[in-house]
PDB file of N, CA and C in Angstrom:
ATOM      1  N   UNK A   1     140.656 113.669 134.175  1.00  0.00           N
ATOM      2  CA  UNK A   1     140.018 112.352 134.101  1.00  0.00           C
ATOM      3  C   UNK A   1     141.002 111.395 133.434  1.00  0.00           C
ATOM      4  N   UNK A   2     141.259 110.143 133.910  1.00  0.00           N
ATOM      5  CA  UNK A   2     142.013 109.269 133.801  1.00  0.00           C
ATOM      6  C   UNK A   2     141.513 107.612 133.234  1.00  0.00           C
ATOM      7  N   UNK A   3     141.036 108.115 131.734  1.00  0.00           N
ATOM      8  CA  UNK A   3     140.239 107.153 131.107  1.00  0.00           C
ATOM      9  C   UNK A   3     141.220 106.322 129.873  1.00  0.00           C
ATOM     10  N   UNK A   4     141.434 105.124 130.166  1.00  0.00           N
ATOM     11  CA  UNK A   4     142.319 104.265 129.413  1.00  0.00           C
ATOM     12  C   UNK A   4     141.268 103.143 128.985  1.00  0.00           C
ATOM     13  N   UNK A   5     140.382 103.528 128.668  1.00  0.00           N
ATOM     14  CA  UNK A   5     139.036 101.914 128.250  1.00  0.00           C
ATOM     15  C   UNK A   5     139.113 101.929 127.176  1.00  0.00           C
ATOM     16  N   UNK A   6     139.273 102.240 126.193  1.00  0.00           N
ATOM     17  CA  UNK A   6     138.707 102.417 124.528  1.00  0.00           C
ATOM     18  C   UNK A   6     139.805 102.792 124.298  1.00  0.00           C
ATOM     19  N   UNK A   7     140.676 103.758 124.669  1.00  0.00           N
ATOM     20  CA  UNK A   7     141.705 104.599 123.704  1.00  0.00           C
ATOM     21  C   UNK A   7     141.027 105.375 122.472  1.00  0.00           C
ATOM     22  N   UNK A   8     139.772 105.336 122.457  1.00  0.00           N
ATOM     23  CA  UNK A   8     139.639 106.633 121.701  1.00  0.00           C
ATOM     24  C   UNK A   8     139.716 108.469 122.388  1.00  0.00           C
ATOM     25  N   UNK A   9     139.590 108.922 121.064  1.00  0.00           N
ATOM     26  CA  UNK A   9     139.532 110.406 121.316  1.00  0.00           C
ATOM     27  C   UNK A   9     137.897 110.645 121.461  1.00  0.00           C
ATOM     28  N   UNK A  10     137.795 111.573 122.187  1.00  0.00           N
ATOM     29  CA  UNK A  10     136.518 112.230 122.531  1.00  0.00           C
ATOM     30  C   UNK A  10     135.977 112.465 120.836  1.00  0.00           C
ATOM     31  N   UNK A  11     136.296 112.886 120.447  1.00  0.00           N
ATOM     32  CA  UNK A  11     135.875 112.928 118.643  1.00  0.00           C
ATOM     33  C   UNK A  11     135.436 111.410 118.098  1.00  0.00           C
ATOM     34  N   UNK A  12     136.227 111.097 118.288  1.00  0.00           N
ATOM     35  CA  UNK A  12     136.329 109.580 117.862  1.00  0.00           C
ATOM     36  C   UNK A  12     134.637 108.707 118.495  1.00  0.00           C
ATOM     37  N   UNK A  13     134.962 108.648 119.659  1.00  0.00           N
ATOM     38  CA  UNK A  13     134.019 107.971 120.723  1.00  0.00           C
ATOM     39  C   UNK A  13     132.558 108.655 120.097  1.00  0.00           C
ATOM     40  N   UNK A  14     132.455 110.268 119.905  1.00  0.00           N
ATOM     41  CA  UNK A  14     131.190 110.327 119.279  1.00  0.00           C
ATOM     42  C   UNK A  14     130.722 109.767 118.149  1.00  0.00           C
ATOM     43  N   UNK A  15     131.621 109.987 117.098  1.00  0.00           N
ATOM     44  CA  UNK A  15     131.228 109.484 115.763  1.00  0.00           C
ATOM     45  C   UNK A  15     130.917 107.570 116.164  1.00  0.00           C
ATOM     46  N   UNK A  16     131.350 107.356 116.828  1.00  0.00           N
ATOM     47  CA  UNK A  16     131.516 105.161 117.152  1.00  0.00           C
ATOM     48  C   UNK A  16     129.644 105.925 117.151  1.00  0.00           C
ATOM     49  N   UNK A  17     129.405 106.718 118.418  1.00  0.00           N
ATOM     50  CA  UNK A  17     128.185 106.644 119.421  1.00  0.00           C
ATOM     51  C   UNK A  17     127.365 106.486 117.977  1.00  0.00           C
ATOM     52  N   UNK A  18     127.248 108.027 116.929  1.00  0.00           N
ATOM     53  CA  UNK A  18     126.416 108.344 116.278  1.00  0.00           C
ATOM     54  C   UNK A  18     126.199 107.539 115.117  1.00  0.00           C
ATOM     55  N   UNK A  19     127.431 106.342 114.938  1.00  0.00           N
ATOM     56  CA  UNK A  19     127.088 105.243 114.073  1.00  0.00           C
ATOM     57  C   UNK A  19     126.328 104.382 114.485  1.00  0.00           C
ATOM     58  N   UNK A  20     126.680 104.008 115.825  1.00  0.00           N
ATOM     59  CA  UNK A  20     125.354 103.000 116.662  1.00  0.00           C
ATOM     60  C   UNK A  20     123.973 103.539 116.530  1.00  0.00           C
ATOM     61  N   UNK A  21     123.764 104.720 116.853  1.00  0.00           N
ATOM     62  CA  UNK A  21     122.586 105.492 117.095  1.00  0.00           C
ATOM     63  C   UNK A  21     121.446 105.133 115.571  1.00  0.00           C
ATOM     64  N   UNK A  22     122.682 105.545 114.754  1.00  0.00           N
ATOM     65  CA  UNK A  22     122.235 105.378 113.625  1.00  0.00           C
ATOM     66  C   UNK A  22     121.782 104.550 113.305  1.00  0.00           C
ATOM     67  N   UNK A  23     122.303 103.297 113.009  1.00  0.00           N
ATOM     68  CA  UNK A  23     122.379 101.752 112.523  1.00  0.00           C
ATOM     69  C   UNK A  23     120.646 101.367 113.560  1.00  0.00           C
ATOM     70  N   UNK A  24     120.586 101.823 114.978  1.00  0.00           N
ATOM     71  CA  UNK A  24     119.560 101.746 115.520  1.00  0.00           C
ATOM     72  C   UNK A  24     118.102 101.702 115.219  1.00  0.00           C
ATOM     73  N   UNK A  25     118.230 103.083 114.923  1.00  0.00           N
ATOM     74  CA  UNK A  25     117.436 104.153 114.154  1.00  0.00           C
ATOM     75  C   UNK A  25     117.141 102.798 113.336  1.00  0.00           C
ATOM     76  N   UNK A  26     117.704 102.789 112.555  1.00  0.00           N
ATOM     77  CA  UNK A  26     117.353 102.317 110.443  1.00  0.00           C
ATOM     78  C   UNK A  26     116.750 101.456 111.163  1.00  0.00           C
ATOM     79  N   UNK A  27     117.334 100.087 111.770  1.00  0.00           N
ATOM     80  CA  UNK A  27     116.666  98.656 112.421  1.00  0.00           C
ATOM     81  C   UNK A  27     115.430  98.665 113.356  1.00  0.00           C
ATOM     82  N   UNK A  28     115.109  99.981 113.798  1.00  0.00           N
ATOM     83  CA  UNK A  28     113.980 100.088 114.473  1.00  0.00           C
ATOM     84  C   UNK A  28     113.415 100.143 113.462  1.00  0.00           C
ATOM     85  N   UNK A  29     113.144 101.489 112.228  1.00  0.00           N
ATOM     86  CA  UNK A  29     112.310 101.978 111.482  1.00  0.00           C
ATOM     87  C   UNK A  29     111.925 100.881 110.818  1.00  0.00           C
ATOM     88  N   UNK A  30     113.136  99.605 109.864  1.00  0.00           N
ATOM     89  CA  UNK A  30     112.723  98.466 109.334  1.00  0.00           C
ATOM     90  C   UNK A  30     111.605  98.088 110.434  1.00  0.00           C
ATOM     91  N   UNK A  31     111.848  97.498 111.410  1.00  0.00           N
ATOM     92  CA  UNK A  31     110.815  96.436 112.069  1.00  0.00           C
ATOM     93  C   UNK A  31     109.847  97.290 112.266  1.00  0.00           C
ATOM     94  N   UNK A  32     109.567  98.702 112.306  1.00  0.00           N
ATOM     95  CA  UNK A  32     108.044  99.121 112.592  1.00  0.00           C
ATOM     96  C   UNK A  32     107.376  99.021 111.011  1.00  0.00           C
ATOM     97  N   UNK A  33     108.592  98.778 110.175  1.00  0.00           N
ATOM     98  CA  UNK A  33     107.570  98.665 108.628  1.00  0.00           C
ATOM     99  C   UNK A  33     107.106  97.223 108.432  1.00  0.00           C
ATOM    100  N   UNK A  34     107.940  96.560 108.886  1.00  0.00           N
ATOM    101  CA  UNK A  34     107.722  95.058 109.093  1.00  0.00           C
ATOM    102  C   UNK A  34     106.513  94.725 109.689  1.00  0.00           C
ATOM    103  N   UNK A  35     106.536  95.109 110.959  1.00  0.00           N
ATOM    104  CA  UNK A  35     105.264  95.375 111.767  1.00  0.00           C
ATOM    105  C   UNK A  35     103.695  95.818 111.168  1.00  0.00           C
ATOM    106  N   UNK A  36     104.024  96.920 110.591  1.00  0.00           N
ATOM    107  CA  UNK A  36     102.600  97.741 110.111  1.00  0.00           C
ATOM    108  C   UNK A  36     102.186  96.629 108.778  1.00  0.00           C
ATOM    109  N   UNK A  37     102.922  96.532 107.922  1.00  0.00           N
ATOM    110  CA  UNK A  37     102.472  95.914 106.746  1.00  0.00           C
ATOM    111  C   UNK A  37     102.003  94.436 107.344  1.00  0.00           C
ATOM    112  N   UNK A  38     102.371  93.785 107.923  1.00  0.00           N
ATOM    113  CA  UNK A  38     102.349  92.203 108.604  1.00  0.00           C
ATOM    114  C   UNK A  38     100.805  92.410 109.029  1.00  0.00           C
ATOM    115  N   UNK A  39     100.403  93.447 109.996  1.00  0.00           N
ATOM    116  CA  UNK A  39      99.264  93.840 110.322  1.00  0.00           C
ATOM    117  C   UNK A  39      98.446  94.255 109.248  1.00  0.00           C
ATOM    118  N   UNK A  40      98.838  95.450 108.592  1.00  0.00           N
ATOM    119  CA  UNK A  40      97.771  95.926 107.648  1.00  0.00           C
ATOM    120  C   UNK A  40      97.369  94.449 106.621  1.00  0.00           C
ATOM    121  N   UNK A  41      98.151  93.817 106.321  1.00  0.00           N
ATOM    122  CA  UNK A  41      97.373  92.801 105.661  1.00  0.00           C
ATOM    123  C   UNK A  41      96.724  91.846 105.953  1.00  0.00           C
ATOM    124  N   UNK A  42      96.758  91.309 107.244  1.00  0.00           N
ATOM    125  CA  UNK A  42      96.068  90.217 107.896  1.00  0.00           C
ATOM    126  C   UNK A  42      94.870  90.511 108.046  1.00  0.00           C
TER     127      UNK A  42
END
């Protein structure tokens, strides 16, 4: 396979993925707390 897009290493490219994934994660979990409390108090 003849992949020149990124210039990362297959190692590399996961850890990028599992920081996105991550950062995801947290910003979803914030807005569903955002969410529930906004509701539970109204």
């Amino acid at each position: 396979m003849n992949n020149k897009g990124s210039g990362l290493t297959p190692a590399q490219a996961l850890d990028k993925l599992d920081a996105l994934y991550e950062q995801s994660v947290v910003a979803l979990r914030q807005r569903h707390w955002q969410l529930y409390y906004k509701w539970r108090i109204t």
